[in-house]
PDB file of N, CA and C in Angstrom:
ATOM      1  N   UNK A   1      19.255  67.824  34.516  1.00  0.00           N
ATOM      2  CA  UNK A   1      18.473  67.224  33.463  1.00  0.00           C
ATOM      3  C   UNK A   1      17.361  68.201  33.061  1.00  0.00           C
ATOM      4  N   UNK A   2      17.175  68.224  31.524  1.00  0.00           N
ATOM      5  CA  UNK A   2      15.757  69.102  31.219  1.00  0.00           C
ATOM      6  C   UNK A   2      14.472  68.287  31.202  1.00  0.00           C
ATOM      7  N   UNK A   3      13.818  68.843  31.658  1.00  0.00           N
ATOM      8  CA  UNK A   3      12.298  68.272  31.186  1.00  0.00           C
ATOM      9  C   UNK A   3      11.637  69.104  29.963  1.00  0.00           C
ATOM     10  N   UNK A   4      11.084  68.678  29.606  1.00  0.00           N
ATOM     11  CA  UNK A   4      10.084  69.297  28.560  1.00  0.00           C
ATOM     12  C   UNK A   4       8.806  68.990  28.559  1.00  0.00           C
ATOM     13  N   UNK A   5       7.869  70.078  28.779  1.00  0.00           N
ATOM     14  CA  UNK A   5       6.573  70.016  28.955  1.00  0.00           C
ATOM     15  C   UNK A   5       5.872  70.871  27.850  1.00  0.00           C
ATOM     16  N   UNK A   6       4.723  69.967  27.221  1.00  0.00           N
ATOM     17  CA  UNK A   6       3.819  70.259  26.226  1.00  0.00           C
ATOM     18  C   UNK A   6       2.753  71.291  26.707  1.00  0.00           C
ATOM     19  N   UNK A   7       2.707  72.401  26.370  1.00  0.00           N
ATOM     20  CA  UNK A   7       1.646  72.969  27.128  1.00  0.00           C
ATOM     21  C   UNK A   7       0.170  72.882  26.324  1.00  0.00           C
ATOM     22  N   UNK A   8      -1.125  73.517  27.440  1.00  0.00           N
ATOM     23  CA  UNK A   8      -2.070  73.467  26.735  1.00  0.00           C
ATOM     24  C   UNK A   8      -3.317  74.799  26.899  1.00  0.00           C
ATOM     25  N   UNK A   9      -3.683  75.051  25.892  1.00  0.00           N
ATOM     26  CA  UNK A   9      -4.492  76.445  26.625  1.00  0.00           C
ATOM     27  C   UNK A   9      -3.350  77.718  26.405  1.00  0.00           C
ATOM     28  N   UNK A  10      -2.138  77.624  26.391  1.00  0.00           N
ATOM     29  CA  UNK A  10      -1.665  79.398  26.235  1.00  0.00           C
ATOM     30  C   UNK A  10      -0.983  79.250  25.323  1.00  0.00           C
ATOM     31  N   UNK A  11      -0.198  80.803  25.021  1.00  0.00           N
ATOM     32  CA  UNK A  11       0.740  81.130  23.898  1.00  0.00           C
ATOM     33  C   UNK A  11       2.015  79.966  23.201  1.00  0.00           C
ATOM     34  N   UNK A  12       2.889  80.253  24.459  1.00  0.00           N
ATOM     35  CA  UNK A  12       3.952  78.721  24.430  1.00  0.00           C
ATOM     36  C   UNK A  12       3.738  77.830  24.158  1.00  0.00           C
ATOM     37  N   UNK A  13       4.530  77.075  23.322  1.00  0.00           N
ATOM     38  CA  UNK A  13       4.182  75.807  22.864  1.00  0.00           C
ATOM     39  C   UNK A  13       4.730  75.141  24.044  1.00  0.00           C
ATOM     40  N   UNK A  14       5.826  75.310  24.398  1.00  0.00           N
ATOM     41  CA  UNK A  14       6.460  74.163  25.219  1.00  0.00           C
ATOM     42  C   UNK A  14       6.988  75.068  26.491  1.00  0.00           C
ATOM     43  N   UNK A  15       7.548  74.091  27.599  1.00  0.00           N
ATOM     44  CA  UNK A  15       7.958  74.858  28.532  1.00  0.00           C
ATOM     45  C   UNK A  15       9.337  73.884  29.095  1.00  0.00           C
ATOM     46  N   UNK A  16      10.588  74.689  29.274  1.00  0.00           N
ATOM     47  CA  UNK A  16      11.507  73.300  29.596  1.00  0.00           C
ATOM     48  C   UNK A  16      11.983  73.912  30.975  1.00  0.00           C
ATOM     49  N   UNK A  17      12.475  73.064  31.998  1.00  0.00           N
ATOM     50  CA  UNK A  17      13.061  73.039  33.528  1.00  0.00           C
ATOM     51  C   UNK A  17      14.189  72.630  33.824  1.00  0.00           C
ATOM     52  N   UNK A  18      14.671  72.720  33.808  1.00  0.00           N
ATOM     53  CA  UNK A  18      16.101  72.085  34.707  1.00  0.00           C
ATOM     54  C   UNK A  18      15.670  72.423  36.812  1.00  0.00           C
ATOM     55  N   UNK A  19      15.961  71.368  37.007  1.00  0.00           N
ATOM     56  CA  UNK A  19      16.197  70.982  38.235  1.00  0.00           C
ATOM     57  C   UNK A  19      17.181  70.280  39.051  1.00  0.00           C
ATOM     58  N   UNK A  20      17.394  71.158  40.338  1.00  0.00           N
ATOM     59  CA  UNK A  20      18.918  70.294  41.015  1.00  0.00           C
ATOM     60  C   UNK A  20      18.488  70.090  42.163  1.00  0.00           C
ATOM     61  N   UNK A  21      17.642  68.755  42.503  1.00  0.00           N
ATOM     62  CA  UNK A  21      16.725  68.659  43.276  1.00  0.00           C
ATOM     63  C   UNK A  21      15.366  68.763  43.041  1.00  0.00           C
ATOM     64  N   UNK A  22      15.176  70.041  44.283  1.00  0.00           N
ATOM     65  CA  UNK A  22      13.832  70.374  44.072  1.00  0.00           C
ATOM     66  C   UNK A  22      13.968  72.084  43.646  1.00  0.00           C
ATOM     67  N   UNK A  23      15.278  72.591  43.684  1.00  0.00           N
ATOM     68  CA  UNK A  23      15.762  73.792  43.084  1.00  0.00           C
ATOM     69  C   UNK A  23      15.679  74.030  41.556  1.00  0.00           C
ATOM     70  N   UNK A  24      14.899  74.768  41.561  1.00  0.00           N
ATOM     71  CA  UNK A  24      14.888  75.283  39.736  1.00  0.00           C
ATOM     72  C   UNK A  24      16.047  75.840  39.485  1.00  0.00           C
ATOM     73  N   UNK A  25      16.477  75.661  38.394  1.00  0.00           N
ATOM     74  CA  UNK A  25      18.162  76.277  37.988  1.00  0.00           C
ATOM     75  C   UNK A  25      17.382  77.091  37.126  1.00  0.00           C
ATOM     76  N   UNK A  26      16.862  76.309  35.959  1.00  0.00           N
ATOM     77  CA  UNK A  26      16.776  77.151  34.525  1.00  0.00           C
ATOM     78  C   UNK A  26      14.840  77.249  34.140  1.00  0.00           C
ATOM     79  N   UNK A  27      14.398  78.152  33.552  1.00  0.00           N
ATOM     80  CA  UNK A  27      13.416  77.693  32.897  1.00  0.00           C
ATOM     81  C   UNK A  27      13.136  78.156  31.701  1.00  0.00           C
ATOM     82  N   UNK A  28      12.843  77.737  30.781  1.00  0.00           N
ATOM     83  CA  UNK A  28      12.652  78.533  29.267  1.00  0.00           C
ATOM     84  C   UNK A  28      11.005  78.408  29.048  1.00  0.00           C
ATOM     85  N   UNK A  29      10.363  79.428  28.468  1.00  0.00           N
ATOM     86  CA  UNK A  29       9.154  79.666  27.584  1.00  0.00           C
ATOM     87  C   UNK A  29       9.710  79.623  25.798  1.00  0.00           C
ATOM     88  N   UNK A  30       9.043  78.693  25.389  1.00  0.00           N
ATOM     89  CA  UNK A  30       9.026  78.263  24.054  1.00  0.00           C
ATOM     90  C   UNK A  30       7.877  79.066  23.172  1.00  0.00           C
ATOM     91  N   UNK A  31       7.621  80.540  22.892  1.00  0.00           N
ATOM     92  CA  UNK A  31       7.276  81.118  22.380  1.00  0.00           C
ATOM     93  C   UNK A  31       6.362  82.005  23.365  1.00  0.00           C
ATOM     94  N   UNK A  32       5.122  82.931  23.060  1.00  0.00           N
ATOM     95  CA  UNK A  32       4.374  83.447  24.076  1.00  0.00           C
ATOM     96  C   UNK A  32       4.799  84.687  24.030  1.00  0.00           C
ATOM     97  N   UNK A  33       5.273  85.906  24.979  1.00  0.00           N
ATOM     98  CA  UNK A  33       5.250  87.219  25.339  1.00  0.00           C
ATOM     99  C   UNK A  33       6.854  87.143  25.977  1.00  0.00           C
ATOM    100  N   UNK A  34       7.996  87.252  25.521  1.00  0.00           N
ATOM    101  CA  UNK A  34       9.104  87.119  25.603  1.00  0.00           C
ATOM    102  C   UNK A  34       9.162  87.842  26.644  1.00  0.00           C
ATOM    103  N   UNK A  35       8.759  89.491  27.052  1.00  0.00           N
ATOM    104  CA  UNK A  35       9.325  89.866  27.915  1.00  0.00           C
ATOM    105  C   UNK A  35       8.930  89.725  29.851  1.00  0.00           C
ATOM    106  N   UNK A  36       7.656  89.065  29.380  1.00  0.00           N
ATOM    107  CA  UNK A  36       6.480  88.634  30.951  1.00  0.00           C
ATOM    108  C   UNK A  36       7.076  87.253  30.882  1.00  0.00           C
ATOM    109  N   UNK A  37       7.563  86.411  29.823  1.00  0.00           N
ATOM    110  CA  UNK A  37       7.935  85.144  30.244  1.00  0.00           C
ATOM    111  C   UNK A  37       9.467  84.750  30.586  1.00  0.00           C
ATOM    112  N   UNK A  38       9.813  85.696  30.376  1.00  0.00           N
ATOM    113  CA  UNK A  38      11.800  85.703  30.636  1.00  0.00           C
ATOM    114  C   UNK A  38      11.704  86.542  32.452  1.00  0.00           C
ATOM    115  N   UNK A  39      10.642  87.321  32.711  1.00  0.00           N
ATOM    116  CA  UNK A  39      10.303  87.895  34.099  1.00  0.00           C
ATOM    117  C   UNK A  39       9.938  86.730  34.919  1.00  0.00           C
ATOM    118  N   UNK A  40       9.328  85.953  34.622  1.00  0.00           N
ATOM    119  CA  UNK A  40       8.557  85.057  35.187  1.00  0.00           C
ATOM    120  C   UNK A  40      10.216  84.113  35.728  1.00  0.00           C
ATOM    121  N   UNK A  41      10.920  83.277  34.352  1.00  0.00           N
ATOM    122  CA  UNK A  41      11.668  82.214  34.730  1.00  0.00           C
ATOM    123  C   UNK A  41      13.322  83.416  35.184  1.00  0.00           C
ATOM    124  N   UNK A  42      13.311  84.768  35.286  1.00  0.00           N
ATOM    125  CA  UNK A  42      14.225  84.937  36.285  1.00  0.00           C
ATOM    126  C   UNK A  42      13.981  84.685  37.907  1.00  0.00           C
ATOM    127  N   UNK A  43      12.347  85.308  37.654  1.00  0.00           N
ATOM    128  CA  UNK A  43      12.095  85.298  39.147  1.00  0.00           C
ATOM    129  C   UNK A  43      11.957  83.746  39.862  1.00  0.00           C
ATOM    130  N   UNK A  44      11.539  82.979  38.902  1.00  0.00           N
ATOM    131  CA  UNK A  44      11.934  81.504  39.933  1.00  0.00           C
ATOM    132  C   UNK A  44      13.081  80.798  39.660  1.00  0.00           C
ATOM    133  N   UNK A  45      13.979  81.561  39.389  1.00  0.00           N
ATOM    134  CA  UNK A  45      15.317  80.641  39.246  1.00  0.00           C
ATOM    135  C   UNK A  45      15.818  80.826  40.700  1.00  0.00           C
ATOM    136  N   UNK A  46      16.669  79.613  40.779  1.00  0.00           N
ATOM    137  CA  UNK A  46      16.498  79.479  42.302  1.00  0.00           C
ATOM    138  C   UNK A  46      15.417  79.241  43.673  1.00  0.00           C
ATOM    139  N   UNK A  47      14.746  79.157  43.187  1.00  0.00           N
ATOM    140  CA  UNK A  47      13.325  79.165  44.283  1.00  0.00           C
ATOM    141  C   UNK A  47      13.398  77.251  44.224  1.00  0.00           C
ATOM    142  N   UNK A  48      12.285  76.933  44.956  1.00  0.00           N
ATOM    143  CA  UNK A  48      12.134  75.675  45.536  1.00  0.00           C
ATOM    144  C   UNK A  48      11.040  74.951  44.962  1.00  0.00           C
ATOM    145  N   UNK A  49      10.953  74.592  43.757  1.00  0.00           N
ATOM    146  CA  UNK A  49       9.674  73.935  42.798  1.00  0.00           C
ATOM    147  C   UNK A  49       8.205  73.716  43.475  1.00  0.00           C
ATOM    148  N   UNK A  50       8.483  73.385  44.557  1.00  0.00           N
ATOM    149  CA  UNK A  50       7.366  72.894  45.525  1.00  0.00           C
ATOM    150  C   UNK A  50       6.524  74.264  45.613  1.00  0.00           C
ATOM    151  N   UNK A  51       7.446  75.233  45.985  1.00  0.00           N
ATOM    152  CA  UNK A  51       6.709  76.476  46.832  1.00  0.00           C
ATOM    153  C   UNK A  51       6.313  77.693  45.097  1.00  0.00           C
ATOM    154  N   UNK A  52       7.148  77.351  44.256  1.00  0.00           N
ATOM    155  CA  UNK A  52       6.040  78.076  42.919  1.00  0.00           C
ATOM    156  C   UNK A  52       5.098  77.093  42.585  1.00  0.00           C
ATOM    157  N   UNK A  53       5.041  76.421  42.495  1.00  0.00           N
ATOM    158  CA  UNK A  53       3.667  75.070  42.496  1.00  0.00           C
ATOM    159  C   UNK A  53       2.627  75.499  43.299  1.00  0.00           C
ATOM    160  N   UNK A  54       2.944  75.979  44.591  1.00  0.00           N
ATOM    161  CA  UNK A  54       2.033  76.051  45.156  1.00  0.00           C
ATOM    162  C   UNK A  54       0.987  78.124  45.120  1.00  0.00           C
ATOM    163  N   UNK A  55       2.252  78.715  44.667  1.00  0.00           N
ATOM    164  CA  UNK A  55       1.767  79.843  44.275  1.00  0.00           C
ATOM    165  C   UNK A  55       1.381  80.091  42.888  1.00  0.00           C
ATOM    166  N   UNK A  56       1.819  79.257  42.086  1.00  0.00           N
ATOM    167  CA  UNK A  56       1.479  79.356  40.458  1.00  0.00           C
ATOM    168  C   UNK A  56       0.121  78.999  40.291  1.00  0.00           C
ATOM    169  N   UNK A  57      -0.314  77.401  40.887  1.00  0.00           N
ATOM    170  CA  UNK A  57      -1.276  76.950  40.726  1.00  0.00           C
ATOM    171  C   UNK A  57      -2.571  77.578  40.395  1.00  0.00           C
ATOM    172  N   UNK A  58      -3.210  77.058  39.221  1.00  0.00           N
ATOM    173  CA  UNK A  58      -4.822  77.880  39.281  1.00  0.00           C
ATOM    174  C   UNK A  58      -4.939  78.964  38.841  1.00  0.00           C
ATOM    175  N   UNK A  59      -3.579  79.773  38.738  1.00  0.00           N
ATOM    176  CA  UNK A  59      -3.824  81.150  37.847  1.00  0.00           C
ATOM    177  C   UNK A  59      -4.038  80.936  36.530  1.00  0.00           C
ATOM    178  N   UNK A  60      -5.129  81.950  36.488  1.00  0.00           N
ATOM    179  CA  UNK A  60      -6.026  81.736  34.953  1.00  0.00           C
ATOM    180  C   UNK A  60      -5.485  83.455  34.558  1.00  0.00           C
ATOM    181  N   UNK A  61      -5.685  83.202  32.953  1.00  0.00           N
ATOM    182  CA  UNK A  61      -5.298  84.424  32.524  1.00  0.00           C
ATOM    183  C   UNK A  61      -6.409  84.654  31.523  1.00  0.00           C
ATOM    184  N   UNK A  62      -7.538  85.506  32.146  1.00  0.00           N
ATOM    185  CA  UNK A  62      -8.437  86.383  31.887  1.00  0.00           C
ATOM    186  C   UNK A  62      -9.789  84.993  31.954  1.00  0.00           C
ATOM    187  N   UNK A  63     -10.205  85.110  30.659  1.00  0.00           N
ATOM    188  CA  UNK A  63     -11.979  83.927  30.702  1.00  0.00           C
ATOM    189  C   UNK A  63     -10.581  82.243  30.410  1.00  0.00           C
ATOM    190  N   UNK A  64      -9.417  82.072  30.035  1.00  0.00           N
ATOM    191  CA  UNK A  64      -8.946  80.735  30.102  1.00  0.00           C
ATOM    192  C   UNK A  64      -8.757  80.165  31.488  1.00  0.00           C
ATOM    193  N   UNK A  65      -8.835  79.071  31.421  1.00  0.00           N
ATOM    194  CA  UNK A  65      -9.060  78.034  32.419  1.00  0.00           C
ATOM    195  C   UNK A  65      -7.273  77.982  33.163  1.00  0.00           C
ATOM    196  N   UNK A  66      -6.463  78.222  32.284  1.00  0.00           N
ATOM    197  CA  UNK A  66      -5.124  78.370  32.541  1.00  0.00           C
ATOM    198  C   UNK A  66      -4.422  79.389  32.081  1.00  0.00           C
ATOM    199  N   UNK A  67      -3.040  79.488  32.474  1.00  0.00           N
ATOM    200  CA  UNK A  67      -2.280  80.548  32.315  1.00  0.00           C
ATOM    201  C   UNK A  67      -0.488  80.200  31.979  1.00  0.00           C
ATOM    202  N   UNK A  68       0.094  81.543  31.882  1.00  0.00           N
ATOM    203  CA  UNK A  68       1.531  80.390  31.705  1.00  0.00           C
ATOM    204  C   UNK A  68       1.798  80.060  33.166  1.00  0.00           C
ATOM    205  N   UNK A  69       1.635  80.821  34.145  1.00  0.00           N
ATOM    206  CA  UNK A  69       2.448  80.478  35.493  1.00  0.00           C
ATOM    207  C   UNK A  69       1.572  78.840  36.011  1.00  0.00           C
ATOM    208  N   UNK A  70       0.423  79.019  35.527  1.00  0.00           N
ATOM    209  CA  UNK A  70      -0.551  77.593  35.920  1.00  0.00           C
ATOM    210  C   UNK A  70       0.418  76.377  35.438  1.00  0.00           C
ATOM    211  N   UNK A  71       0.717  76.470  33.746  1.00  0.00           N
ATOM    212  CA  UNK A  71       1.195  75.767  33.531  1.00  0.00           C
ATOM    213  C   UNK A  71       2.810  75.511  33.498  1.00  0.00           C
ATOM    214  N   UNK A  72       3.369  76.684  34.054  1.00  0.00           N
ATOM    215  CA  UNK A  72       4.607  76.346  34.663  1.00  0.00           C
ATOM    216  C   UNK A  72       4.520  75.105  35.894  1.00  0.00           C
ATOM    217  N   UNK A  73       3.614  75.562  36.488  1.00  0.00           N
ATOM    218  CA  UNK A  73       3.413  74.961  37.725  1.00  0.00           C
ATOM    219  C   UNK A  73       2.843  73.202  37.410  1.00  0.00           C
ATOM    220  N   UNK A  74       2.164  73.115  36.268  1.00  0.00           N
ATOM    221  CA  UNK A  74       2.296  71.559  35.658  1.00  0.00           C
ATOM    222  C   UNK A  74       2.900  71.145  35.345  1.00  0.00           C
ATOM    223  N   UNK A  75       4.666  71.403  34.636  1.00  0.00           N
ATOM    224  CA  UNK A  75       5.722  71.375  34.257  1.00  0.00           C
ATOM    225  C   UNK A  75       6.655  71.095  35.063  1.00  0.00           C
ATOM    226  N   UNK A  76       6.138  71.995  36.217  1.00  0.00           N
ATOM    227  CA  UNK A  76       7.398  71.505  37.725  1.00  0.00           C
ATOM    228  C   UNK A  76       6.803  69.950  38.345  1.00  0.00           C
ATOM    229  N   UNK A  77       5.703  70.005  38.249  1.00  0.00           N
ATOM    230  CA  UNK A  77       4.878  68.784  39.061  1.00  0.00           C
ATOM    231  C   UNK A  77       5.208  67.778  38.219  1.00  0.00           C
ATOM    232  N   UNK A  78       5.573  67.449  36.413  1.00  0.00           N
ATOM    233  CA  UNK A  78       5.779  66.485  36.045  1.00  0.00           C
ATOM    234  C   UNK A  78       7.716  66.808  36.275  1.00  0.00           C
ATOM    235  N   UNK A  79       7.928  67.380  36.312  1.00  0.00           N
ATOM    236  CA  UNK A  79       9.444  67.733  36.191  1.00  0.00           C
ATOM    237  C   UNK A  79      10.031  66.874  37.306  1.00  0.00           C
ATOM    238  N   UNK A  80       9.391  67.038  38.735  1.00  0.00           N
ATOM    239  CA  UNK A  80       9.367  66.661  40.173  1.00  0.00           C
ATOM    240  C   UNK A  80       9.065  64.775  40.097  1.00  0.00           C
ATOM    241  N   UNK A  81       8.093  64.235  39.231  1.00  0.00           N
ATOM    242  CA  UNK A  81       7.626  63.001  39.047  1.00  0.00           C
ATOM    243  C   UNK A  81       8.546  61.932  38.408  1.00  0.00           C
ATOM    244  N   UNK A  82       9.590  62.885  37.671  1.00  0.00           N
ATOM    245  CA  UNK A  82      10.103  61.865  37.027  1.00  0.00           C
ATOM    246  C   UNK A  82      11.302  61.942  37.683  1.00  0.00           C
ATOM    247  N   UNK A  83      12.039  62.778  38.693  1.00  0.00           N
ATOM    248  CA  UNK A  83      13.475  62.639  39.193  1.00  0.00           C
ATOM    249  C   UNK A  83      13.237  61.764  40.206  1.00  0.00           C
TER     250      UNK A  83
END
């Protein structure tokens, strides 16, 4: 199933997940820096939602309060809420 998450504070408008479990399959960035955000959702494909949640969290990108990996990491946490 996809989720779709509204982001707030960065480039991307949106951010979508697929999950099989608690395993990330897929993730897409919906606009932003194509080539840091296609790096980002190779490197957690496959990984364990819980454990990039817990390393994503709180990263700010430069004087913003958030970042994309921050809000990846809000995306998995609602992604996780609704299965």
């Amino acid at each position: 199933m996809t989720h779709t998450y509204q982001t707030r504070g960065i480039c991307p408008r949106r951010i979508s997940v697929e999950l099989d479990g608690e395993t990330i399959t897929r993730v897409h960035f919906e606009g932003g820096c194509d080539g840091n955000l296609t790096g980002i959702a190779k490197l957690v494909q496959g990984m364990n939602a819980r454990e990039v949640i817990a390393k994503f969290r709180g990263t700010r990108c430069g004087p913003r309060a958030t970042s994309c990996p921050d809000q990846l990491s809000q995306a998995l946490e609602q992604a996780l809420s609704q299965t």
